[in-house]
N, C-alpha and C. Protein backbone atom coordinates (compact mmCIF):
# COMPACT_ATOMS: atom_id res chain seq x y z
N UNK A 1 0.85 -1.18 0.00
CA UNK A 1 0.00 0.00 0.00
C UNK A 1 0.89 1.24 0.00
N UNK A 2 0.44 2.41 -0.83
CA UNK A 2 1.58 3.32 -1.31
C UNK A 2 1.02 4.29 -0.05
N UNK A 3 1.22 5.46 0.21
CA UNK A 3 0.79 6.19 1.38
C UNK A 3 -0.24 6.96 1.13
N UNK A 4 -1.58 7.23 1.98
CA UNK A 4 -1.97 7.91 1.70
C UNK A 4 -2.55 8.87 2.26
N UNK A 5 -2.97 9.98 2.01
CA UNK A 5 -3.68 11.55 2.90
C UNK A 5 -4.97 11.51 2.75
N UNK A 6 -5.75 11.95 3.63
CA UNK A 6 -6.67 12.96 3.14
C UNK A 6 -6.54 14.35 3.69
N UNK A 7 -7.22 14.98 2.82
CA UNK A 7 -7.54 16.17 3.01
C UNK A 7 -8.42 16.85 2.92
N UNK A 8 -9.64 17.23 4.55
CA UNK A 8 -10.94 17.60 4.69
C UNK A 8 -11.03 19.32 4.88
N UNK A 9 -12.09 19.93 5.39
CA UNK A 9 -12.39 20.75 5.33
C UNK A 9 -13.47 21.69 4.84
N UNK A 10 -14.00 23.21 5.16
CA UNK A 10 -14.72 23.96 4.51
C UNK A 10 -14.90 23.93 3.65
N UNK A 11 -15.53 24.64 2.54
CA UNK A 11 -15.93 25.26 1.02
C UNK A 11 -14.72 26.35 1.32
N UNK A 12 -13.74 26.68 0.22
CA UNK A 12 -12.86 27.58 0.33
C UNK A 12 -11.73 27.82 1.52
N UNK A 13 -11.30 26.64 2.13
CA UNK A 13 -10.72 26.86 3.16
C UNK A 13 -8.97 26.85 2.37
N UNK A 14 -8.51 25.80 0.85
CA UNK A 14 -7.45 25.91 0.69
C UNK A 14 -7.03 24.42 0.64
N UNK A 15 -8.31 23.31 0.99
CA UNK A 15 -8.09 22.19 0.68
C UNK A 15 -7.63 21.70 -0.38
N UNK A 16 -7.50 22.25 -1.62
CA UNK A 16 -7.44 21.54 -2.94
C UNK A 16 -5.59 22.26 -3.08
N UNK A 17 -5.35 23.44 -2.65
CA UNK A 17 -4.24 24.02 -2.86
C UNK A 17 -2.98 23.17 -2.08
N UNK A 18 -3.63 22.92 -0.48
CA UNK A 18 -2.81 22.19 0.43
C UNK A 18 -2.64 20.62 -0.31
N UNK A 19 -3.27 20.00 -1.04
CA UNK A 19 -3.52 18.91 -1.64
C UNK A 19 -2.79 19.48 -2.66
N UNK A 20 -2.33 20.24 -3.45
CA UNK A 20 -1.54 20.33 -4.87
C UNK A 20 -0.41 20.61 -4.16
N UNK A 21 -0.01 21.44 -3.14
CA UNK A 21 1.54 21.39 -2.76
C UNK A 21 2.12 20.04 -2.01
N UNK A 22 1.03 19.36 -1.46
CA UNK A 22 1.75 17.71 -0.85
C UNK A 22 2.04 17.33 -2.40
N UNK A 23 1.17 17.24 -3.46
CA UNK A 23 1.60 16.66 -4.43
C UNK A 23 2.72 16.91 -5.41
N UNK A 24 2.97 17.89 -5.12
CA UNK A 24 4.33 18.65 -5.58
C UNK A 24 5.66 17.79 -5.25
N UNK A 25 5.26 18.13 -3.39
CA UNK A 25 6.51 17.73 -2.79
C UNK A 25 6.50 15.99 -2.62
N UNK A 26 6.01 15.08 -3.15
CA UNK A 26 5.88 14.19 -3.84
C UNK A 26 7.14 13.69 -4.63
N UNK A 27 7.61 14.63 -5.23
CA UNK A 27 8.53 14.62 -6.35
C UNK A 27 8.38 13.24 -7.00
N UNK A 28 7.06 13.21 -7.91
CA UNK A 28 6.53 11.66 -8.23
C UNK A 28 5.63 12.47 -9.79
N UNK A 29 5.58 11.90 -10.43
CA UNK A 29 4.31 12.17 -11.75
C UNK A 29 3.33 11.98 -10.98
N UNK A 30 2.06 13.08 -11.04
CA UNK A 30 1.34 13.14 -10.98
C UNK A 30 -0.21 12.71 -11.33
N UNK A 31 -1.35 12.48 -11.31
CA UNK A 31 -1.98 12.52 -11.90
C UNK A 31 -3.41 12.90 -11.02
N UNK A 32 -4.00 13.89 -11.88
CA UNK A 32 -4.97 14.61 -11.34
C UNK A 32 -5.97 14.28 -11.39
N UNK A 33 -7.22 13.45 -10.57
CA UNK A 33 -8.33 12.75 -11.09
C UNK A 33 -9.67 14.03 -10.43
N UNK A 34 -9.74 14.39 -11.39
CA UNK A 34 -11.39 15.72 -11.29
C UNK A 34 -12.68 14.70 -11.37
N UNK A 35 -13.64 14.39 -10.43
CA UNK A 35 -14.26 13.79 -10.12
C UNK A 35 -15.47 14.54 -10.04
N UNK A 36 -15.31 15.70 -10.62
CA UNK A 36 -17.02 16.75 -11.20
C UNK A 36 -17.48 16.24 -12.20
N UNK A 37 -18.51 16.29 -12.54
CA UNK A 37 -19.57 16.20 -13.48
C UNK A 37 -19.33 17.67 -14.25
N UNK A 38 -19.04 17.30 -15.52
CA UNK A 38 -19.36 19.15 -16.34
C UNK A 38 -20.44 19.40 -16.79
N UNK A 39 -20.71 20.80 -16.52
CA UNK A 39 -21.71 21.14 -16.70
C UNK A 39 -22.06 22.66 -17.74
N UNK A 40 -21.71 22.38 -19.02
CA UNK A 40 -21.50 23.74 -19.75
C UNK A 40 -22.68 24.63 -19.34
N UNK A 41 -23.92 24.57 -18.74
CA UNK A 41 -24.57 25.55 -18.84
C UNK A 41 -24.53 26.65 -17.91
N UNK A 42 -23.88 25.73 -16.61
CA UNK A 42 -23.63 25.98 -15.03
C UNK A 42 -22.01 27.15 -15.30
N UNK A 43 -22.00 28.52 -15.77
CA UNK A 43 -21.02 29.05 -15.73
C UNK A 43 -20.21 28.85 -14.01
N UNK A 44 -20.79 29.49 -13.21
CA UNK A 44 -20.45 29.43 -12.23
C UNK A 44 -19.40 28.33 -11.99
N UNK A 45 -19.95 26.99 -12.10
CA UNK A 45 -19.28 25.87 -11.60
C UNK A 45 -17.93 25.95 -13.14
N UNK A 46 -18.29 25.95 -14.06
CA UNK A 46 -17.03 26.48 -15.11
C UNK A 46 -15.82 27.08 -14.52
N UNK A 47 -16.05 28.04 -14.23
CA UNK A 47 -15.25 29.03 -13.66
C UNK A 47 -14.39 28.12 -11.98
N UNK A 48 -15.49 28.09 -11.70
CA UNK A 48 -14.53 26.96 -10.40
C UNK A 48 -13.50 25.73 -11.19
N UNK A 49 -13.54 24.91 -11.75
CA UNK A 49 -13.12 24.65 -12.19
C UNK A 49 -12.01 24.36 -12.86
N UNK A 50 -12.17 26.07 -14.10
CA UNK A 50 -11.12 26.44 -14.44
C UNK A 50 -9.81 27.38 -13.25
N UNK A 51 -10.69 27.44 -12.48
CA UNK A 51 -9.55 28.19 -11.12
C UNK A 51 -8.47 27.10 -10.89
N UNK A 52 -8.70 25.37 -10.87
CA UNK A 52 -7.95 24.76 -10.57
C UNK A 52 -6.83 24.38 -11.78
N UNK A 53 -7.98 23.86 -12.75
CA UNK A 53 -6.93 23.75 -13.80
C UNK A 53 -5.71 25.03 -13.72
N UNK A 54 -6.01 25.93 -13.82
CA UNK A 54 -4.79 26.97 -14.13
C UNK A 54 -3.64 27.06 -12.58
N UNK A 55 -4.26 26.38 -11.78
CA UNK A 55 -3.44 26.10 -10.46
C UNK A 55 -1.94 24.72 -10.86
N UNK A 56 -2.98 23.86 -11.49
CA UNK A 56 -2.36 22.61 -11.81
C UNK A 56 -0.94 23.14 -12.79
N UNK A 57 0.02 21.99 -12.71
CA UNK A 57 1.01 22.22 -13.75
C UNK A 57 0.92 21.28 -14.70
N UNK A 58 1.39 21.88 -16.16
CA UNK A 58 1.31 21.43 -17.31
C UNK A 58 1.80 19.85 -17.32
N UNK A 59 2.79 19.67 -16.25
CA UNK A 59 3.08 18.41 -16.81
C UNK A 59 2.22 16.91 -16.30
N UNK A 60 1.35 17.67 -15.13
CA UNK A 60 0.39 16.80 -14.44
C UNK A 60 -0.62 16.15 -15.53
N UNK A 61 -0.86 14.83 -15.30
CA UNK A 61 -2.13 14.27 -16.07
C UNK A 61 -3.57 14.60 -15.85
N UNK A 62 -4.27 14.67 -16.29
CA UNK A 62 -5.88 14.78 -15.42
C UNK A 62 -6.18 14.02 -16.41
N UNK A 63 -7.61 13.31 -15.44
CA UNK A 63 -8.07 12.26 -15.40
C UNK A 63 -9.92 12.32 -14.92
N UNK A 64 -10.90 12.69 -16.10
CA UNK A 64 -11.55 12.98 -15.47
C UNK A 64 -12.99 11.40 -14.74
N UNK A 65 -13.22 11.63 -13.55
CA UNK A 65 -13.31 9.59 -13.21
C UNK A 65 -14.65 10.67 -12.06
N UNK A 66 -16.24 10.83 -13.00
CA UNK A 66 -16.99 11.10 -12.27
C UNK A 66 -17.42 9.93 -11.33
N UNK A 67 -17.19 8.57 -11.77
CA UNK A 67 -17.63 7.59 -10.83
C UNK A 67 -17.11 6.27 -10.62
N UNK A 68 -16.30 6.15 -11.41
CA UNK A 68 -15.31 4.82 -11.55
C UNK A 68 -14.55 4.84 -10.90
N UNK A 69 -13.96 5.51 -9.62
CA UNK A 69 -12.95 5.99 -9.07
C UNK A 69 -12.20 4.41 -8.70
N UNK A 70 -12.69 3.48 -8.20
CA UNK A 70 -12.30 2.20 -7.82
C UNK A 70 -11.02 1.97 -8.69
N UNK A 71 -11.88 1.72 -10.52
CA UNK A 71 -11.27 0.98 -11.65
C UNK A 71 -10.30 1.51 -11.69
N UNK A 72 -10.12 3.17 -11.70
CA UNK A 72 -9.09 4.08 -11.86
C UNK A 72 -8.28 3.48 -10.83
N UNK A 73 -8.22 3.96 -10.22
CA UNK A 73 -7.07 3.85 -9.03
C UNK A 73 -6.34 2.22 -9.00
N UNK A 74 -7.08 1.27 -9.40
CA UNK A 74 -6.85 -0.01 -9.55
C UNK A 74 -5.54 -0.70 -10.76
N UNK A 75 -5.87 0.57 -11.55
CA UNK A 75 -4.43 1.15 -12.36
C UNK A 75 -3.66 1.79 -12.52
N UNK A 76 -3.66 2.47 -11.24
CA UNK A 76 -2.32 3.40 -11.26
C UNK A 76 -0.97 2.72 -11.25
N UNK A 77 0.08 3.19 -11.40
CA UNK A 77 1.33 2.81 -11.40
C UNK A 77 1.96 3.43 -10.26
N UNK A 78 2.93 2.05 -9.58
CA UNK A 78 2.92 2.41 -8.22
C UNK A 78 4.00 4.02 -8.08
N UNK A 79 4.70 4.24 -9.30
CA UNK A 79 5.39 5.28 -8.82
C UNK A 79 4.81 6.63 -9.00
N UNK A 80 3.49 6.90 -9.02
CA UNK A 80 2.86 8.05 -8.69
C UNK A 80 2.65 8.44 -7.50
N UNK A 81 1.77 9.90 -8.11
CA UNK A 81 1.02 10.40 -7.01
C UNK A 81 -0.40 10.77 -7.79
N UNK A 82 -1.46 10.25 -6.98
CA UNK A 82 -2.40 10.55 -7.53
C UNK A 82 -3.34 11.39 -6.09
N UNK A 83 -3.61 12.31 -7.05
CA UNK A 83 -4.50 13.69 -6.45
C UNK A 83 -5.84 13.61 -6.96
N UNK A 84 -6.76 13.24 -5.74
CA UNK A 84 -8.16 12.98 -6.00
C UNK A 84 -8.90 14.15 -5.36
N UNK A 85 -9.74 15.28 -6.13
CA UNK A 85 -10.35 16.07 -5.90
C UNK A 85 -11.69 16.27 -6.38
N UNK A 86 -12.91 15.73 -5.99
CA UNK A 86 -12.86 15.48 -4.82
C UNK A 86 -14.00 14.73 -4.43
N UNK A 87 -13.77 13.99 -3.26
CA UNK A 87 -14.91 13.12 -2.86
C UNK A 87 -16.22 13.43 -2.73
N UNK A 88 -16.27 14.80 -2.06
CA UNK A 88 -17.83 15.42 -2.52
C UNK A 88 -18.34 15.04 -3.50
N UNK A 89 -18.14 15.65 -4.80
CA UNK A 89 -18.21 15.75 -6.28
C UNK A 89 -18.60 14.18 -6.20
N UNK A 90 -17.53 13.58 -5.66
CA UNK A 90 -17.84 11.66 -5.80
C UNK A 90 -18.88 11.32 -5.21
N UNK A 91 -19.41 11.50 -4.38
CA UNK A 91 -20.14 10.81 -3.69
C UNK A 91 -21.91 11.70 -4.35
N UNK A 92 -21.72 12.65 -4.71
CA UNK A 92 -22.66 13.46 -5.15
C UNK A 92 -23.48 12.63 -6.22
N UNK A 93 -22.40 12.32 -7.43
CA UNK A 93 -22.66 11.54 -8.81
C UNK A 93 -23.44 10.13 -8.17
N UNK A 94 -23.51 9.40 -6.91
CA UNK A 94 -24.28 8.55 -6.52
C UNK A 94 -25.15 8.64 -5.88
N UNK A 95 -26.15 9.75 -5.67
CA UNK A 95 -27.21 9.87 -4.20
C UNK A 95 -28.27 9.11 -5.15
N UNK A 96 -28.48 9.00 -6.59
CA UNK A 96 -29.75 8.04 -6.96
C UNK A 96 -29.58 6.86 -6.64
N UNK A 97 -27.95 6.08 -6.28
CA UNK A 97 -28.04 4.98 -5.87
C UNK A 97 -28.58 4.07 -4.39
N UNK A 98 -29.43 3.09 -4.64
CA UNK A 98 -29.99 2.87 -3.39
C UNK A 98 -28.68 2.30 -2.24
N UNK A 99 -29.00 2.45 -0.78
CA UNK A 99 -28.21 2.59 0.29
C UNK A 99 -27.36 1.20 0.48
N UNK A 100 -28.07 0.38 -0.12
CA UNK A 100 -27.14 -1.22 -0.07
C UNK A 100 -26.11 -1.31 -1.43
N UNK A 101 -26.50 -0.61 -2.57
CA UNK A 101 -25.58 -0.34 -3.31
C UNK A 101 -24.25 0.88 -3.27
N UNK A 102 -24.80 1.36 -2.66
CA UNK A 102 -23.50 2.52 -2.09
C UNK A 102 -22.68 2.19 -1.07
N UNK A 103 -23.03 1.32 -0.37
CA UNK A 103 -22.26 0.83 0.36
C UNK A 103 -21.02 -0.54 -0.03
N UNK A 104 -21.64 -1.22 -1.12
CA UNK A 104 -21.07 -1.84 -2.05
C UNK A 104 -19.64 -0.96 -2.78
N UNK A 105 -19.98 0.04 -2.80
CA UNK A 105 -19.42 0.85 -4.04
C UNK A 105 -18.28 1.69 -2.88
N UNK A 106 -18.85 1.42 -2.01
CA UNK A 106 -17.55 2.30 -0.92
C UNK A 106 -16.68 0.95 -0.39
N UNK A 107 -17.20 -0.01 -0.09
CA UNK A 107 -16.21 -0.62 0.50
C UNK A 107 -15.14 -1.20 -1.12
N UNK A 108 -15.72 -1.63 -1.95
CA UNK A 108 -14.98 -1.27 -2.88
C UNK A 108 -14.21 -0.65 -3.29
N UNK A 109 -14.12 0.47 -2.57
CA UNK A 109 -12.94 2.12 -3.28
C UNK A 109 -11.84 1.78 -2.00
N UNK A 110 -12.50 1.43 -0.56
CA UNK A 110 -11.76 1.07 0.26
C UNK A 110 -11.10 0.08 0.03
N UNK A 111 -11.40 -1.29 -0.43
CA UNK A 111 -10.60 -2.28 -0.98
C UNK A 111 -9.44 -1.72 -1.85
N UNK A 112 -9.36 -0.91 -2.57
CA UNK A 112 -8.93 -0.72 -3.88
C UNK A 112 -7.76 0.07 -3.19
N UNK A 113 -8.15 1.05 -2.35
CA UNK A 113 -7.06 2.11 -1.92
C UNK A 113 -6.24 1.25 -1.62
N UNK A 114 -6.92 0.03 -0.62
CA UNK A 114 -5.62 -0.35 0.45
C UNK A 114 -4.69 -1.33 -0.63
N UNK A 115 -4.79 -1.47 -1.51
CA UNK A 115 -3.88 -2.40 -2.30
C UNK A 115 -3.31 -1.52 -3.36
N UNK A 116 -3.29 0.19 -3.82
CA UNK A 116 -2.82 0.30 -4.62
C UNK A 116 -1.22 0.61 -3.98
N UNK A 117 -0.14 0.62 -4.29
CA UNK A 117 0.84 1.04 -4.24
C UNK A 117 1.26 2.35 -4.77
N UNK A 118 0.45 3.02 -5.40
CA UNK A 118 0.80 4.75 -5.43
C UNK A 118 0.82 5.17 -3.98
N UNK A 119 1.25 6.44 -4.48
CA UNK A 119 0.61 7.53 -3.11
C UNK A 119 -0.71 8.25 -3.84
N UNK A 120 -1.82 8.18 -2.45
CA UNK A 120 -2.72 8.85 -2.91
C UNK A 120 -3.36 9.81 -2.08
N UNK A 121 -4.12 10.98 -2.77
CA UNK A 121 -4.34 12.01 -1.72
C UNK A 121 -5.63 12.29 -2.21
N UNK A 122 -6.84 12.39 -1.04
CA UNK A 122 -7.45 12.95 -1.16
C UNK A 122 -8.06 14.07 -0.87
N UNK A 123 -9.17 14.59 -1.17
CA UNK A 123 -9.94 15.75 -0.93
C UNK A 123 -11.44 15.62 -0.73
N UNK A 124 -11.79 15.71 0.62
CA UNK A 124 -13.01 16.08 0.98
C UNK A 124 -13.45 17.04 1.68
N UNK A 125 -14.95 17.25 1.42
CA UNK A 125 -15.19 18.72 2.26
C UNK A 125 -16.01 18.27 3.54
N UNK A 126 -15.75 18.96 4.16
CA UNK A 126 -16.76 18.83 5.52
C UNK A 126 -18.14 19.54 5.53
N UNK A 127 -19.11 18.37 5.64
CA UNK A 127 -20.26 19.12 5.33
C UNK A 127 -21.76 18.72 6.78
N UNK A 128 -21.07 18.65 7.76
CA UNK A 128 -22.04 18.18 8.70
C UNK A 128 -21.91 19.20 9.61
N UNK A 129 -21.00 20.43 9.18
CA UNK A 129 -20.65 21.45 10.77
C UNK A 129 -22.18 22.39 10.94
N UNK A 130 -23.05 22.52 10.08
CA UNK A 130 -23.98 23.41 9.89
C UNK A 130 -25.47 22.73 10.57
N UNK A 131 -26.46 23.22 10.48
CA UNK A 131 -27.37 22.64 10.41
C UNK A 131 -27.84 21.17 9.69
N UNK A 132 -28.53 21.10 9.91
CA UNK A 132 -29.29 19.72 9.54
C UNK A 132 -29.99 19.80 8.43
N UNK A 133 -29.92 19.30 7.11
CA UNK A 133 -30.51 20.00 6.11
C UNK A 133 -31.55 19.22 6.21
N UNK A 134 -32.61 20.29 5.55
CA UNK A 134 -33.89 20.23 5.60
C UNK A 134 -34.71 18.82 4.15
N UNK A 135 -33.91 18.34 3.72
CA UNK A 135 -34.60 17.62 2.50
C UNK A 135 -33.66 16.63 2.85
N UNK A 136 -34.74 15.24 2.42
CA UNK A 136 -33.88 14.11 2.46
C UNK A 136 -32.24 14.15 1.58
N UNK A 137 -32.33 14.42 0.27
CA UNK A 137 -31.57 14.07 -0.06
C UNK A 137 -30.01 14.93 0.44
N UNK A 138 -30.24 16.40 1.09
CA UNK A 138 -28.70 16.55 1.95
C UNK A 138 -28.60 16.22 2.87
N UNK A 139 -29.24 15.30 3.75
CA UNK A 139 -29.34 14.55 4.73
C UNK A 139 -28.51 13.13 4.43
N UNK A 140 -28.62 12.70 2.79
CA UNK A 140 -28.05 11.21 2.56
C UNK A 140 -26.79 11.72 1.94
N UNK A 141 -26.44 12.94 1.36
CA UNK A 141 -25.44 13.02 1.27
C UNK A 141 -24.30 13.68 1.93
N UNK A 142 -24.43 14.33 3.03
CA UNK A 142 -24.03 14.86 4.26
C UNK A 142 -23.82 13.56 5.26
N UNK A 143 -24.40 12.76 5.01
CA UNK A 143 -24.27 11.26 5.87
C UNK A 143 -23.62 10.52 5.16
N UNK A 144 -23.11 10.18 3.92
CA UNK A 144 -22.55 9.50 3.00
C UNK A 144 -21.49 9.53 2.84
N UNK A 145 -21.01 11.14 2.61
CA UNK A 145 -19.88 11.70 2.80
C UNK A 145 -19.10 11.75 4.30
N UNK A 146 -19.98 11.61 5.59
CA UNK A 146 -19.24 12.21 6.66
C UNK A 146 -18.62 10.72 6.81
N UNK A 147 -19.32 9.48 6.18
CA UNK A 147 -19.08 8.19 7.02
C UNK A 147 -17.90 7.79 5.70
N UNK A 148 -17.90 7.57 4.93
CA UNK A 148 -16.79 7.74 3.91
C UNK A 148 -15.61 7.69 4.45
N UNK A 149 -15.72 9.47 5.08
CA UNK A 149 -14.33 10.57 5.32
C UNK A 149 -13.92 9.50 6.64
N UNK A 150 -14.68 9.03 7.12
CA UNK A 150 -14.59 8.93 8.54
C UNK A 150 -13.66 7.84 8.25
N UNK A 151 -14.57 6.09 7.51
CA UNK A 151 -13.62 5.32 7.18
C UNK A 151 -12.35 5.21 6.21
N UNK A 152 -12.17 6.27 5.39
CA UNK A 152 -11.22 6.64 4.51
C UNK A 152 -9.90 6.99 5.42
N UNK A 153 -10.48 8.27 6.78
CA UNK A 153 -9.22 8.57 7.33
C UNK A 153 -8.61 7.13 8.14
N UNK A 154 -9.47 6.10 8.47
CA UNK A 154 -8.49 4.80 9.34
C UNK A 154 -7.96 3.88 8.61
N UNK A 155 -7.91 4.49 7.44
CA UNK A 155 -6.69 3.82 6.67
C UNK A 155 -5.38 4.85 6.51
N UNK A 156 -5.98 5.95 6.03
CA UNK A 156 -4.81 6.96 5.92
C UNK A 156 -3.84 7.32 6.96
N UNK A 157 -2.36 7.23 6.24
CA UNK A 157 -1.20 7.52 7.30
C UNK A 157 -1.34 9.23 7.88
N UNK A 158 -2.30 10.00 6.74
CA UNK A 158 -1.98 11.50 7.62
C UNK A 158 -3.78 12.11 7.22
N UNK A 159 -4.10 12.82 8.15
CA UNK A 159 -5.33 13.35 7.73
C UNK A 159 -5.24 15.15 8.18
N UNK A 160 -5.68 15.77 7.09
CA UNK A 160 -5.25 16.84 7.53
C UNK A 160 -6.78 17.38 7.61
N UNK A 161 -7.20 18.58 8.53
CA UNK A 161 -7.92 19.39 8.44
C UNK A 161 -7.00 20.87 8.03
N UNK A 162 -8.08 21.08 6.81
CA UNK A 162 -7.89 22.91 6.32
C UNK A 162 -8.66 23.77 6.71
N UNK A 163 -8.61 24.46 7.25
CA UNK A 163 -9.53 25.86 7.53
C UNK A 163 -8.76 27.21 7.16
N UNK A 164 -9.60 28.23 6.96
CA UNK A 164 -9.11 29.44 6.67
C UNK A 164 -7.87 29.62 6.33
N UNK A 165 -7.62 28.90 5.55
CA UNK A 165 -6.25 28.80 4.99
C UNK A 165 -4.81 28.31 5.57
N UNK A 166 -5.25 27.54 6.65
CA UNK A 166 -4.34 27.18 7.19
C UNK A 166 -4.54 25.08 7.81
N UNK A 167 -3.41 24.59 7.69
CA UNK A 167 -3.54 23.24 7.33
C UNK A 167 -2.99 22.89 8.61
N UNK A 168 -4.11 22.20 9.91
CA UNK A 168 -4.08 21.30 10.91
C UNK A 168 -3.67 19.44 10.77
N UNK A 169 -2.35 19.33 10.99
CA UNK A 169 -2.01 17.27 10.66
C UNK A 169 -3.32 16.62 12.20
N UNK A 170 -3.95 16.67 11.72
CA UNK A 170 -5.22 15.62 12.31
C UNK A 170 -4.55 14.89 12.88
N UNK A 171 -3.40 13.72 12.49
CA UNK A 171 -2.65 12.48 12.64
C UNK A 171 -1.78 12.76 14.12
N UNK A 172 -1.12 14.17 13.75
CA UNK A 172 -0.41 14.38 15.21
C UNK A 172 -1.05 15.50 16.19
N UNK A 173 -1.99 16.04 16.28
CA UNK A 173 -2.93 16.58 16.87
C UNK A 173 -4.20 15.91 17.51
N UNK A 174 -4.43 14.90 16.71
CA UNK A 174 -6.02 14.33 17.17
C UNK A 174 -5.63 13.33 17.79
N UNK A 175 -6.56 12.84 18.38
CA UNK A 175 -6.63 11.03 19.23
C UNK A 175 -7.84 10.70 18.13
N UNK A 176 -7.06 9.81 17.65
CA UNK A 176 -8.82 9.04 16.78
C UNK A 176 -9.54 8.30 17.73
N UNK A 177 -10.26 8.40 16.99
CA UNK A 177 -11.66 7.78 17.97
C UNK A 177 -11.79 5.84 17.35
N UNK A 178 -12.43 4.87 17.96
CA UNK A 178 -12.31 3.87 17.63
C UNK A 178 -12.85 3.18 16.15
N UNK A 179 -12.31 3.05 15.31
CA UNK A 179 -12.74 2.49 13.62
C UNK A 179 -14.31 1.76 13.98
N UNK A 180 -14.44 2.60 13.10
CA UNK A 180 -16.15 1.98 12.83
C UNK A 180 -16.06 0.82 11.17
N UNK A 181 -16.91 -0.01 11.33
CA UNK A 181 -16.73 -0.68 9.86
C UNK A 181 -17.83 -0.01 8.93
């Protein structure tokens, strides 16, 4: 198993930036897996988007894997680094799937991580600090995502929280709490 991060946090806290400089210092080929759905009509989300691309460097791969993330990663080559941005976006592309199939589909990505030999990093956002959303469906995906992040970080060697622009190592700061399956 190659090493791997995550990296949680706000909307705009600097998660995706703190996630492109670990991957830097990597000193490994890259490869960038964008895990959005495009949406030409949605300027807004365009523009987000393109903020990262022009962050990224030319010699990085991207890889765009709205839902296959498993298969992908199942072929990487162990001397990368692969930069997964971001699990939101991932887990989003599945809320039509019913709850015994998503769970299928996660322990699957978990299988997959723990045997690839890259390094891999991810990116998720934290989305349970707020209220309780009012409609089922940000309720299943605010729950989907938090339990994910949760089992994703007890595999990962480092978990970072980002806020306001500044990057907390979870790993040597926190006491984890006991692995849930």
């Amino acid at each position: 198993m190659g090493k791997v991060i995550l990296i949680t946090g706000p909307a705009r806290s600097g998660k995706s930036e703190w996630a492109e400089n670990l991957a830097l210092q990597s000193n490994k080929s890259v490869v960038y897996v964008a895990t959005a759905l495009l949406d030409p009509t949605d300027q807004e989300w365009q523009n987000r988007i393109q903020q990262h691309q022009q962050r990224r460097p030319s010699t990085w791969v991207t890889q765009e894997v709205p839902t296959a993330l498993s298969a992908m990663l199942a072929n990487v080559k162990p001397d990368t680094c692969v930069l997964v941005d971001s699990l939101g976006t991932w887990v989003a592309n599945f809320l039509e799937k019913e709850d015994i199939d998503w769970e299928k589909t996660v322990q699957s990505f978990l299988d997959t991580v723990e045997l690839v030999a890259a390094d891999l990093i991810f990116v998720a956002e934290e989305t349970g600090w707020g209220v309780i959303p009012a409609y089922p469906i940000g309720r299943k995906f605010r729950d989907r995502l938090g339990n994910l992040v949760r089992k994703l970080a007890n595999i990962s060697q480092a978990v970072y929280l980002v806020t306001a622009g500044h990057a907390l190592n979870l790993t040597i700061l926190g006491t984890p709490l006991e692995k849930r399956s």
